[in-house]
Protein backbone atom coordinates (compact mmCIF):
# COMPACT_ATOMS: atom_id res chain seq x y z
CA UNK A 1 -19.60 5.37 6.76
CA UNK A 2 -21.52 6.75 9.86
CA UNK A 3 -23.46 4.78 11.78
CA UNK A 4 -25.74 5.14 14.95
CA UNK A 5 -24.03 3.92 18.44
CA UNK A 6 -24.86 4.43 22.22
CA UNK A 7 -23.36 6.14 24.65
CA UNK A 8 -25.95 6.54 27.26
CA UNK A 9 -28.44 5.65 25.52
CA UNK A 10 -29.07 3.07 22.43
CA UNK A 11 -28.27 6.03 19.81
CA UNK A 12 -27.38 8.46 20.85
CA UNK A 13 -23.68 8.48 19.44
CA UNK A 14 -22.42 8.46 15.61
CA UNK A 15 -19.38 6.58 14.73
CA UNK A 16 -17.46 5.82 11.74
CA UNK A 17 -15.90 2.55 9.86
CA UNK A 18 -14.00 1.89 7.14
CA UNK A 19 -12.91 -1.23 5.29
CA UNK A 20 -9.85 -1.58 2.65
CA UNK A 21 -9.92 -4.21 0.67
CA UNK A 22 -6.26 -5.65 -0.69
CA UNK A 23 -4.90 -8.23 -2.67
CA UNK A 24 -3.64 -12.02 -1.72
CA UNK A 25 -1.04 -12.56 1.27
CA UNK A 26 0.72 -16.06 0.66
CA UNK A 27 1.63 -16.34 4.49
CA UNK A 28 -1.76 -15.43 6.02
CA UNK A 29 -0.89 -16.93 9.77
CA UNK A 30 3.23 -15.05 9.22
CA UNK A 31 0.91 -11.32 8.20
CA UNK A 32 -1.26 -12.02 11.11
CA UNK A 33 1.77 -12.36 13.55
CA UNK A 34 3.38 -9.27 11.71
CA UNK A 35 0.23 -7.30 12.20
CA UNK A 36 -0.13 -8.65 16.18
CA UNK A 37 3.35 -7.56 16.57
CA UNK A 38 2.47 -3.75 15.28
CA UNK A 39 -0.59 -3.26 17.14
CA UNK A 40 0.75 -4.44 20.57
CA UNK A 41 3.97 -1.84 19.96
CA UNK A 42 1.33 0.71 19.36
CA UNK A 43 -0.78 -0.33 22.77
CA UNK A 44 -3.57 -2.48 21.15
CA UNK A 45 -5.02 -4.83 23.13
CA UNK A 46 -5.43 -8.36 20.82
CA UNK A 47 -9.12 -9.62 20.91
CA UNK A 48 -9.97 -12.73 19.47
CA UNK A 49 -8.13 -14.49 16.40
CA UNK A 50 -9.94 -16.70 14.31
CA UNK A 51 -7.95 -18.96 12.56
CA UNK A 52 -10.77 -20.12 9.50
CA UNK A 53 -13.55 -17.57 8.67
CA UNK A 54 -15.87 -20.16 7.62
CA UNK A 55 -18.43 -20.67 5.06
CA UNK A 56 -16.89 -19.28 1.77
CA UNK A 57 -14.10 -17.13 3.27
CA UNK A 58 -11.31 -18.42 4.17
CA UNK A 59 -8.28 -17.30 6.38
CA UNK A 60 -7.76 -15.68 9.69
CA UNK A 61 -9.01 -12.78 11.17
CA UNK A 62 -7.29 -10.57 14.16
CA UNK A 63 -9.22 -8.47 16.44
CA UNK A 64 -7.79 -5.53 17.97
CA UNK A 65 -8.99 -2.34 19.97
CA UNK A 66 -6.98 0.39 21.02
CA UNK A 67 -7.03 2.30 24.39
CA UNK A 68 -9.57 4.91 22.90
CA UNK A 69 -11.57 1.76 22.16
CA UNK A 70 -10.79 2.08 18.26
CA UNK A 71 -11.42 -1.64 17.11
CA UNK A 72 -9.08 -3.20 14.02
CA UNK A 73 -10.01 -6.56 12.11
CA UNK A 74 -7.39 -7.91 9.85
CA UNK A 75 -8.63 -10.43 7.68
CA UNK A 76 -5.81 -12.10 5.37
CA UNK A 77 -6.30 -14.79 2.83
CA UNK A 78 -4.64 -16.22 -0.09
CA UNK A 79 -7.74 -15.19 -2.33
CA UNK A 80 -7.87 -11.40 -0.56
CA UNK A 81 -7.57 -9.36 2.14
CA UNK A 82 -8.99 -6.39 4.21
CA UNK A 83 -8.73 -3.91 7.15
CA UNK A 84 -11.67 -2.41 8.75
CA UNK A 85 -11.61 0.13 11.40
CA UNK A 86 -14.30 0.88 13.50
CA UNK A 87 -14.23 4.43 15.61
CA UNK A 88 -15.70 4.80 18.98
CA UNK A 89 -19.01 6.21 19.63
CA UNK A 90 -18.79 9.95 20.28
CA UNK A 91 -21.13 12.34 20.91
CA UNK A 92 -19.76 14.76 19.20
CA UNK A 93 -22.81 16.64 17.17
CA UNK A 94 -20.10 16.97 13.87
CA UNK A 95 -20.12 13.55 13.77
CA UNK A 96 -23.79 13.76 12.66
CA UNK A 97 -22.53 15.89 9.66
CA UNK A 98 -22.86 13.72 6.63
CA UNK A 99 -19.71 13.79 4.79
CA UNK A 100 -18.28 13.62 1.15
C-alpha cells in the first residue's frame, strides 16, 4: 500500500507498507528476543517494546528501524501475530505508480 509522506514538504514523498499476518507464538516475550537478536545482527536500531498492546490485543510489540530508516513492528501473541514494514519516504516519481 502507498501512502503520502514528506520529505520537504508535508507530501511530497510516497512510501510503502506492508503487514503479514501469522498464526499463534506460545513464547511471545522468547520470539520477541529472537526477533531483537536478528535485527540488531542486521544493524537495526531497537525502538520501543511494548510489553501489553492493550485494549483487546494482547502481547508485545518490537519496534525497529533500519539505517535507511525502514521501520519493523513485530507484534506476537498467543491468539496471532504480524509483521509490518514501513518504507521510507522517497521521492522517487515511480513510487507514485500505482501498482498491482
Amino acid at each position: 500500500m502507498s501512502e503520502p509522506c514528506g520529505v520537504h514538504a508535508r507530501a511530497d514523498g510516497r512510501l510503502y507498507q506492508r503487514q503479514i499476518d501469522g498464526g499463534p507464538v506460545d513464547d511471545p516475550p522468547a520470539a520477541v528476543e529472537r526477533m531483537k537478536a536478528h535485527l540488531e545482527a542486521k544493524g537495526y536500531t531497537i525502538g520501543n517494546i511494548f510489553d501489553t498492546m492493550g485494549g483487546n490485543i494482547t502481547g508485545i510489540q518490537l519496534n525497529a528501524e533500519s539505517p535507511r530508516r525502514l521501520l519493523v513492528q513485530f507484534t506476537p501473541s498467543k491468539e496471532t501475530s504480524f509483521i509490518k514494514v514501513v518504507g521510507e519516504c522517497t521521492l522517487d516519481p515511480a513510487a507514485r505508480k500505482k501498482t498491482t
